[in-house]
N, C-alpha and C. Protein backbone atom coordinates (compact mmCIF):
# COMPACT_ATOMS: atom_id res chain seq x y z
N UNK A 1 -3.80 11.09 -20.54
CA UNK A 1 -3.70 12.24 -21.41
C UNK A 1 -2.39 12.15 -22.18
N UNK A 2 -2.21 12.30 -23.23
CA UNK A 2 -1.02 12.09 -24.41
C UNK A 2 0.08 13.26 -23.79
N UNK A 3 0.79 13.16 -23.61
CA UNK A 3 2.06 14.12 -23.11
C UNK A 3 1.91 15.14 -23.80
N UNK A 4 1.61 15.60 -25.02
CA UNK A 4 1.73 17.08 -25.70
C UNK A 4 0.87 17.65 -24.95
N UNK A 5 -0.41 17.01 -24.40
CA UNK A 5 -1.37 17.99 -23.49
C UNK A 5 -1.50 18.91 -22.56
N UNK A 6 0.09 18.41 -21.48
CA UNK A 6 0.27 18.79 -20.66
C UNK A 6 0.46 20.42 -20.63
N UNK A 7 1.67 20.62 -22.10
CA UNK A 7 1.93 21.71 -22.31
C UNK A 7 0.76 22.66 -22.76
N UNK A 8 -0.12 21.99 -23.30
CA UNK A 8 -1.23 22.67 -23.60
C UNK A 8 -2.36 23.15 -22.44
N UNK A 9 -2.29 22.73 -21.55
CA UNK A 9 -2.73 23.10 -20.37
C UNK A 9 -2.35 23.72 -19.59
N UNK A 10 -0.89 24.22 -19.51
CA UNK A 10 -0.44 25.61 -18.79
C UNK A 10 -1.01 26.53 -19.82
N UNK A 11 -0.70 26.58 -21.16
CA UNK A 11 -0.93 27.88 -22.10
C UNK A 11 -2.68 27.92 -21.85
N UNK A 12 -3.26 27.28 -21.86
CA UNK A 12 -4.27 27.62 -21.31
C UNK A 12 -5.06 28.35 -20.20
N UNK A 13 -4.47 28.01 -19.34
CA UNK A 13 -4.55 28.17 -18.52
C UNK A 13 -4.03 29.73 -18.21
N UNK A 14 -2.69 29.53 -18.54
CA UNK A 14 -2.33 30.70 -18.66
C UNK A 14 -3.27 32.17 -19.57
N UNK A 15 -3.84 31.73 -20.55
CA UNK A 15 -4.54 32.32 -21.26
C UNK A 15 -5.79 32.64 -20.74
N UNK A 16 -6.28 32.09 -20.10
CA UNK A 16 -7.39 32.07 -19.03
C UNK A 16 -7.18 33.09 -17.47
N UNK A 17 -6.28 32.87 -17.41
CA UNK A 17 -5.85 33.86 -16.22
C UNK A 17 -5.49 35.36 -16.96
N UNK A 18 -4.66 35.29 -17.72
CA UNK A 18 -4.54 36.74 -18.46
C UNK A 18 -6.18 37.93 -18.84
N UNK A 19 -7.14 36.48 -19.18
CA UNK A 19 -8.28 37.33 -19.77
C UNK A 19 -9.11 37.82 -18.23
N UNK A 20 -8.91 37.14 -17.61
CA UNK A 20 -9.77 37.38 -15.80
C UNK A 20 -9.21 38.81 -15.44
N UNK A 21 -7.39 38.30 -15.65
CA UNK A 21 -7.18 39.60 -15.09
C UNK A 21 -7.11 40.66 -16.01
N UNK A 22 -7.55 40.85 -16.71
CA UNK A 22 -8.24 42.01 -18.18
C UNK A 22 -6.36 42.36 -19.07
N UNK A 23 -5.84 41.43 -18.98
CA UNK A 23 -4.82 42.22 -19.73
C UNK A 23 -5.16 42.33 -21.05
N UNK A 24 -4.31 43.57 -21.74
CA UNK A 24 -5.18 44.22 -22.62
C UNK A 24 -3.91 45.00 -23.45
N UNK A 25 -2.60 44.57 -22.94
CA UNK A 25 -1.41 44.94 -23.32
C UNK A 25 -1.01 44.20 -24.57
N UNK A 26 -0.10 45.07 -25.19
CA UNK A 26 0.37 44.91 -26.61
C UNK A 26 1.54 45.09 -27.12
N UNK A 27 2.27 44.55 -28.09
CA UNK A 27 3.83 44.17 -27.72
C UNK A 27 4.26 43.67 -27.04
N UNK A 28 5.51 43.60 -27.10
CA UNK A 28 6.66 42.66 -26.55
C UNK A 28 6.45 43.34 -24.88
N UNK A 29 6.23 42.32 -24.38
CA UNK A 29 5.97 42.40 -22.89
C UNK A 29 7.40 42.21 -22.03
N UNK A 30 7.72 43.03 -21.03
CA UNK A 30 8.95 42.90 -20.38
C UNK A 30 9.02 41.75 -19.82
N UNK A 31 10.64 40.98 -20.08
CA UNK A 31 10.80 39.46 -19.49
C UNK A 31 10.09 38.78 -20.28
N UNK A 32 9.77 39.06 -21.21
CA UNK A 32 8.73 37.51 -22.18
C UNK A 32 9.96 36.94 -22.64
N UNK A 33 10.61 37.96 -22.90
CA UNK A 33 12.21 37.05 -24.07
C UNK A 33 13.30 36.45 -22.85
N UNK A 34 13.22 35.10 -23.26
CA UNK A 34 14.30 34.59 -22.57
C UNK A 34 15.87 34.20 -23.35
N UNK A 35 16.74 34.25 -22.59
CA UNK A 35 18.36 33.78 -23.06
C UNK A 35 18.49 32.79 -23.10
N UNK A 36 17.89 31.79 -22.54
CA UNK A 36 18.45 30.72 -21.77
C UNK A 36 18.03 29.56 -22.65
N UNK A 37 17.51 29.61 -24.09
CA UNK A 37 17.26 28.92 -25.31
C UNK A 37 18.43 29.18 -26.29
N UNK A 38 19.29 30.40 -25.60
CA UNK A 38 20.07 30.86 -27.38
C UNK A 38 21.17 29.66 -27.37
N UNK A 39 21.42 30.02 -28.89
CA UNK A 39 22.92 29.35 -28.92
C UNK A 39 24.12 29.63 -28.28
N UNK A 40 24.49 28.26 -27.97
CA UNK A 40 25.04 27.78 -26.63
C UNK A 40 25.06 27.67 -25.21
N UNK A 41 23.99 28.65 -25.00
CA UNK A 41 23.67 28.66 -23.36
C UNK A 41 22.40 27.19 -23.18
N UNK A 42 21.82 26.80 -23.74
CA UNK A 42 20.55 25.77 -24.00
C UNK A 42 20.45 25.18 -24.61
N UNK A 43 20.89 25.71 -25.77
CA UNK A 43 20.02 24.89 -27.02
C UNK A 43 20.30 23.76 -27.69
N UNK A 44 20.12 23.39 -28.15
CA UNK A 44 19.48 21.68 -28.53
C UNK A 44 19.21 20.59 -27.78
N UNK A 45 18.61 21.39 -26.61
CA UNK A 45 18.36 20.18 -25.58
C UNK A 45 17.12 19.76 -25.83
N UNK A 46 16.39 21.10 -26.22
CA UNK A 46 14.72 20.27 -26.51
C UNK A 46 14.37 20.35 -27.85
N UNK A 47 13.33 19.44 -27.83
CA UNK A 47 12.84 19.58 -29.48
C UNK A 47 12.13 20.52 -29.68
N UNK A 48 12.57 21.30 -30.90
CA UNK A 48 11.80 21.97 -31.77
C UNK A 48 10.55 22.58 -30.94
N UNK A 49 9.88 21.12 -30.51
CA UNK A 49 8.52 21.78 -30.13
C UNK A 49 8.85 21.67 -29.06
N UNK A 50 9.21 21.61 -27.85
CA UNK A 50 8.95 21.74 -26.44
C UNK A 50 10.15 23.14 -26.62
N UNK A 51 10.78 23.51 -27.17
CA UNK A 51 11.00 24.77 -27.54
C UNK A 51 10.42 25.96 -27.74
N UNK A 52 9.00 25.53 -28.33
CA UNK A 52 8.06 26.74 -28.91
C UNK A 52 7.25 26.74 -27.36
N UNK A 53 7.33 25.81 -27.23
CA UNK A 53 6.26 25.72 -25.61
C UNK A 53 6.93 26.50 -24.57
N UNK A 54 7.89 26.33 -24.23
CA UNK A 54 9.23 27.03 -23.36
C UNK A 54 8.57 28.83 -23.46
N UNK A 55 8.72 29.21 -24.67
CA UNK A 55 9.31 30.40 -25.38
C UNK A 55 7.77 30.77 -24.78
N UNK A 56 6.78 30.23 -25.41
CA UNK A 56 4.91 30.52 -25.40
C UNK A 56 4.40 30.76 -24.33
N UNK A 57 5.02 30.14 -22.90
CA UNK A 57 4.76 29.65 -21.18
C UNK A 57 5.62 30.72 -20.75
N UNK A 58 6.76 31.26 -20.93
CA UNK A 58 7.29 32.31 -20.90
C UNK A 58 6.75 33.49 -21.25
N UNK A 59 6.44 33.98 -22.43
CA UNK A 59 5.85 34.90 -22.90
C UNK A 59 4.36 34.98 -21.87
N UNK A 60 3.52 33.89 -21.54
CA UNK A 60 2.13 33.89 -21.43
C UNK A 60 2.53 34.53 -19.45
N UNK A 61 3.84 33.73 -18.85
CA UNK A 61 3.79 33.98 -17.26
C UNK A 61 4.07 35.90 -17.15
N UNK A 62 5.01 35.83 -18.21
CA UNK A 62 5.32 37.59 -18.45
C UNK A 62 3.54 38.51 -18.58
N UNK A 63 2.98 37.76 -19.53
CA UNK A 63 1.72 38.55 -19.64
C UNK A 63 1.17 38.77 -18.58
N UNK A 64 1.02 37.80 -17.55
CA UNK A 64 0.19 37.78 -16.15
C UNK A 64 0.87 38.53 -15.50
N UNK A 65 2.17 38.68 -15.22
CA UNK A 65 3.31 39.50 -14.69
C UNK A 65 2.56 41.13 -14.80
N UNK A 66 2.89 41.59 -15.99
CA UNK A 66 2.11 42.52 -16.77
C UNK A 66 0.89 42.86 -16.19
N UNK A 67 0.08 41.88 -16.16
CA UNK A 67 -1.64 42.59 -16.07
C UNK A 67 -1.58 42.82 -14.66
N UNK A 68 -0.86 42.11 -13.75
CA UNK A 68 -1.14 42.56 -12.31
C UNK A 68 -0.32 43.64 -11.82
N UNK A 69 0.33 44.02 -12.76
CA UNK A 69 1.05 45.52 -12.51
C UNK A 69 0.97 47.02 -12.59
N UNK A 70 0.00 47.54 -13.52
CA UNK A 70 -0.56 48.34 -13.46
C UNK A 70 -1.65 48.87 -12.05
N UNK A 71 -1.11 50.02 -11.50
CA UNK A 71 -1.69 50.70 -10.33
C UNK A 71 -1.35 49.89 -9.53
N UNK A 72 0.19 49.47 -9.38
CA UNK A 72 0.72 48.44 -7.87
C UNK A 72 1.92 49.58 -7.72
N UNK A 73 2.42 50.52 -8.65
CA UNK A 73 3.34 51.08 -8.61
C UNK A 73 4.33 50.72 -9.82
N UNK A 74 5.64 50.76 -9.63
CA UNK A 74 6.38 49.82 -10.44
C UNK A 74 7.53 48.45 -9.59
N UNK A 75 6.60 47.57 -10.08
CA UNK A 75 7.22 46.44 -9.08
C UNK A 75 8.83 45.61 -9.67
N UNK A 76 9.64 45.70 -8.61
CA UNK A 76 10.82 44.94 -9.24
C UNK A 76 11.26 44.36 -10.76
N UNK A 77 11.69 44.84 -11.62
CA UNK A 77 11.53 44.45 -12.86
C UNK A 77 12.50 42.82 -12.74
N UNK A 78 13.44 43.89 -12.11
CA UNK A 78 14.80 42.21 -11.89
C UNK A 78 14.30 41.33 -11.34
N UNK A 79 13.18 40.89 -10.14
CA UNK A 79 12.36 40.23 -9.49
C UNK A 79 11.72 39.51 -10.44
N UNK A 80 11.10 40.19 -11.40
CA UNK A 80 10.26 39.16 -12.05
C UNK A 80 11.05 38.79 -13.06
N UNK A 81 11.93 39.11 -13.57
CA UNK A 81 12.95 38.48 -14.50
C UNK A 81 13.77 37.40 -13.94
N UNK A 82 13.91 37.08 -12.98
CA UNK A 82 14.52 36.32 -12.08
C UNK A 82 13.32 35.18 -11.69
N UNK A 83 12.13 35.63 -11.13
CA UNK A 83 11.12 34.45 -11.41
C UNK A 83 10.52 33.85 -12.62
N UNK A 84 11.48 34.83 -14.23
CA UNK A 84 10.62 34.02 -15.19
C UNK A 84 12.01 33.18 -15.44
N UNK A 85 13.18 33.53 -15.64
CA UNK A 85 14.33 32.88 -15.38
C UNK A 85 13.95 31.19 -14.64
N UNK A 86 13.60 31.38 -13.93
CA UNK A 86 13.49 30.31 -12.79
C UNK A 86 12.38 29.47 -13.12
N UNK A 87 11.36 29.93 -13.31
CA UNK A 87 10.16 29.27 -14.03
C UNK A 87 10.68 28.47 -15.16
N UNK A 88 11.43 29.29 -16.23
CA UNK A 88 11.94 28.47 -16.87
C UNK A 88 12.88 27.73 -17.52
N UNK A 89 13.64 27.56 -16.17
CA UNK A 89 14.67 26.30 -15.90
C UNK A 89 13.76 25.52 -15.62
N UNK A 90 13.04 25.72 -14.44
CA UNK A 90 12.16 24.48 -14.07
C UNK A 90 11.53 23.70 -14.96
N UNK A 91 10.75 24.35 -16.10
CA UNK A 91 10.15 24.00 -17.48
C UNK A 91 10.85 22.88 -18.24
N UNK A 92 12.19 23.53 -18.58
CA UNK A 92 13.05 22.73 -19.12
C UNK A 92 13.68 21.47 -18.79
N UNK A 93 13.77 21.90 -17.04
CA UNK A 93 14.26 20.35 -16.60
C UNK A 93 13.05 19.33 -16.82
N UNK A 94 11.79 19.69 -16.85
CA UNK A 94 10.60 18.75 -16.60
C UNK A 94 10.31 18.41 -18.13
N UNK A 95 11.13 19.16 -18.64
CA UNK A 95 10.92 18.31 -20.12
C UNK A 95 11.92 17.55 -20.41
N UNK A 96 13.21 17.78 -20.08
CA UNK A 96 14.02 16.61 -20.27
C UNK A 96 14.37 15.76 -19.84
N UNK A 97 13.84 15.74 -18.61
CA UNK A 97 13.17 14.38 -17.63
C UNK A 97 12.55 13.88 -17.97
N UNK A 98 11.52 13.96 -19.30
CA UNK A 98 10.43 13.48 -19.68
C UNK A 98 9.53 13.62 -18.46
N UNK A 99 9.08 14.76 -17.92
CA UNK A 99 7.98 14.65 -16.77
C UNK A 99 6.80 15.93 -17.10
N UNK A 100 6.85 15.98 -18.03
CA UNK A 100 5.82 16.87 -18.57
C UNK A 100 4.97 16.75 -17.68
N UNK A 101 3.83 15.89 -17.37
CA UNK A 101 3.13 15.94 -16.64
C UNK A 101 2.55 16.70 -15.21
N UNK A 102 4.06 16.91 -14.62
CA UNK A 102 4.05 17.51 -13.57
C UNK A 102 4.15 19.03 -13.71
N UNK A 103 4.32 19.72 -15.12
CA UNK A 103 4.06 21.20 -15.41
C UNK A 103 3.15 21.78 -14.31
N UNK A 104 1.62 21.05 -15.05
CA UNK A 104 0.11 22.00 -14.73
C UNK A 104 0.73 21.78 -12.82
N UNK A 105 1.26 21.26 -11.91
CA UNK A 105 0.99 21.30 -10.64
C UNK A 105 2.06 21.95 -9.88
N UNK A 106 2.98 22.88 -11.04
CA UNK A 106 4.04 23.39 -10.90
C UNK A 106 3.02 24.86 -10.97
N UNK A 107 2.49 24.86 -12.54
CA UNK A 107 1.92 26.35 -12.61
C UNK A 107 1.43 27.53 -11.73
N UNK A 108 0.84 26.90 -10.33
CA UNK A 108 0.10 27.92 -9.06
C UNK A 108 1.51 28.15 -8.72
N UNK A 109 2.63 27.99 -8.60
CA UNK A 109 4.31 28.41 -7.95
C UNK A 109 4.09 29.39 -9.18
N UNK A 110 4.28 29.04 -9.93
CA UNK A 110 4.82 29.74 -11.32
C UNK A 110 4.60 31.41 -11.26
N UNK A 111 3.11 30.81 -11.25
CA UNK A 111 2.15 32.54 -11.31
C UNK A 111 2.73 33.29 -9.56
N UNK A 112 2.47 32.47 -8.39
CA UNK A 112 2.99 33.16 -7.63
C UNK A 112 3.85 33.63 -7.56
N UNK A 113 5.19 33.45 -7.77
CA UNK A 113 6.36 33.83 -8.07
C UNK A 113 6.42 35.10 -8.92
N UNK A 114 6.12 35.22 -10.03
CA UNK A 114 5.70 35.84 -11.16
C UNK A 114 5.02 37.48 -10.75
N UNK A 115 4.13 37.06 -10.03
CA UNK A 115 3.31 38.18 -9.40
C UNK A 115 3.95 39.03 -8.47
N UNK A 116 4.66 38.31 -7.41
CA UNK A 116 4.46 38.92 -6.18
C UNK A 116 5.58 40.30 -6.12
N UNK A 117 6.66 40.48 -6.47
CA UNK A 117 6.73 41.66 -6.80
C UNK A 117 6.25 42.96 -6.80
N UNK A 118 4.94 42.31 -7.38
CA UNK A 118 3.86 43.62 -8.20
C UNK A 118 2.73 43.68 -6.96
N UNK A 119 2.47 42.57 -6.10
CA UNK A 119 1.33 42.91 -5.51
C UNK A 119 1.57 42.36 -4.29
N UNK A 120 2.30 41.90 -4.05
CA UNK A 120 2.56 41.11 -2.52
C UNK A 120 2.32 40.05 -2.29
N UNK A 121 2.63 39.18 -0.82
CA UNK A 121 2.29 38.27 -0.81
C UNK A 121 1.05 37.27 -0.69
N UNK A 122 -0.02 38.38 0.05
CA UNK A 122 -1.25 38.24 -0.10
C UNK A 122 -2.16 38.13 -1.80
N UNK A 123 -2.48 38.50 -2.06
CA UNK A 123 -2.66 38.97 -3.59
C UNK A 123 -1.62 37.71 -4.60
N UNK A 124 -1.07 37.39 -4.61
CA UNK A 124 0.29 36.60 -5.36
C UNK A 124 -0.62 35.13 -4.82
N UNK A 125 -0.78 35.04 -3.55
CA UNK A 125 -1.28 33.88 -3.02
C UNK A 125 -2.37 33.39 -3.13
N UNK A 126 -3.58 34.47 -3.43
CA UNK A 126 -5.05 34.84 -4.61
C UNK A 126 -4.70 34.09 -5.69
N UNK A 127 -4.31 34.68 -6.49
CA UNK A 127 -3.65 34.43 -7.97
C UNK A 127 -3.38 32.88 -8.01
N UNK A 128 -2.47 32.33 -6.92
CA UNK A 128 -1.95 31.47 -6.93
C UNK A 128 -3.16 30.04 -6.94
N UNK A 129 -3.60 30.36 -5.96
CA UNK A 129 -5.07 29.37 -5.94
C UNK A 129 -6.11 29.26 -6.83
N UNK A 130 -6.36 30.33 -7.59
CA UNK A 130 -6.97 30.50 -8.55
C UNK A 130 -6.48 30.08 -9.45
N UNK A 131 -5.30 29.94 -9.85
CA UNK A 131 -4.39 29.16 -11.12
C UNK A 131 -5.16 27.77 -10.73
N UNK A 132 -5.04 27.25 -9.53
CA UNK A 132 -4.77 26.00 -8.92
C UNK A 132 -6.46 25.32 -9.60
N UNK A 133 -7.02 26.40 -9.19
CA UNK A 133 -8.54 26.01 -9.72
C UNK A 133 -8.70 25.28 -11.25
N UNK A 134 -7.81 26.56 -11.86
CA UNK A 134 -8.39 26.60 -13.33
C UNK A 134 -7.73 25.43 -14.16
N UNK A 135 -6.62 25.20 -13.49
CA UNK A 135 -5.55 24.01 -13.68
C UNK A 135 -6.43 22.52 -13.66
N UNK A 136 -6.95 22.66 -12.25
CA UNK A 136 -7.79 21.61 -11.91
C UNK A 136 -8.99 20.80 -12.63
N UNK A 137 -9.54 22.70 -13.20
CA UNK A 137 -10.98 21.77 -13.90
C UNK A 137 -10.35 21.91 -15.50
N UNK A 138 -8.79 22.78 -15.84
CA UNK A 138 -8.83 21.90 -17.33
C UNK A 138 -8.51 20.45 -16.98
N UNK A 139 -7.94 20.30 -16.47
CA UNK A 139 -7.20 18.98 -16.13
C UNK A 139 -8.85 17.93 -17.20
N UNK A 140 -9.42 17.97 -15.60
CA UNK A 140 -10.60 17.48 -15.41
C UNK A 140 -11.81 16.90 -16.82
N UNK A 141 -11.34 18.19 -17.69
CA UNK A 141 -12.34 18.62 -18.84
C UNK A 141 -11.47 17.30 -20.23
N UNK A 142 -9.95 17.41 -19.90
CA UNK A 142 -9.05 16.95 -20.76
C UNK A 142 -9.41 15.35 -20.48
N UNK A 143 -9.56 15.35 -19.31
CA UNK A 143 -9.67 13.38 -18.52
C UNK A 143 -10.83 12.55 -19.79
């Protein structure tokens, strides 16, 4: 599979999990915006485009964040800002490692992390396998 794919297969994926779990939200979603691209804390480490991917995989883990939060209460905001934080360092190092590849088998952490806050560890660990699925048969579909 050509390395740009890889990235294209979390956003998918990601996009795929958002519609299951009916999100249906609009605007700027809490934690979609990250710091850790601005000038001088990040930036010019990646190109242009693994930039827009960063920013897109961010925004898309926030959305899932989002849809599993409604009627959980209000779950840790700093929690999940701290797992999208973390998500995407991880992102970044795997791109400037050149290890793209290993994204999609990162993504089931991603979403768990992301979630659990909002729904626990049971439920987070749902989510999590189910990423694992959907990961699996894009993979599969891309081969």
């Amino acid at each position: 599979m050509p390395a740009g794919n890889y990235g294209e297969v979390l956003l998918e994926v990601a996009d795929q999990l958002c519609a299951e779990l009916a999100y249906a939200g609009g605007g700027e979603v809490p934690g979609s915006r990250s710091t850790l691209g601005e000038e001088g804390v990040m930036s010019q480490v990646l190109s242009p485009t693994d930039e827009s991917l960063v920013t897109r995989f961010r925004a898309s883990l926030a959305k899932i964040a989002a849809a599993v939060a409604p009627g959980t209460g209000n779950p840790d905001l700093r929690a999940v800002q701290t797992a999208l934080d973390g998500a995407e360092l991880v992102v970044r190092g795997e791109l400037v490692s050149g290890n793209e590849e290993q994204l999609p088998r990162l993504m089931p952490s991603f979403v768990f992390l992301v979630t659990l806050p909002a729904v626990g560890q049971n439920r987070a660990i749902a989510l999590s396998q189910r990423t694992s699925d959907l990961v699996k048969h894009e993979l599969e579909e891309r081969a």
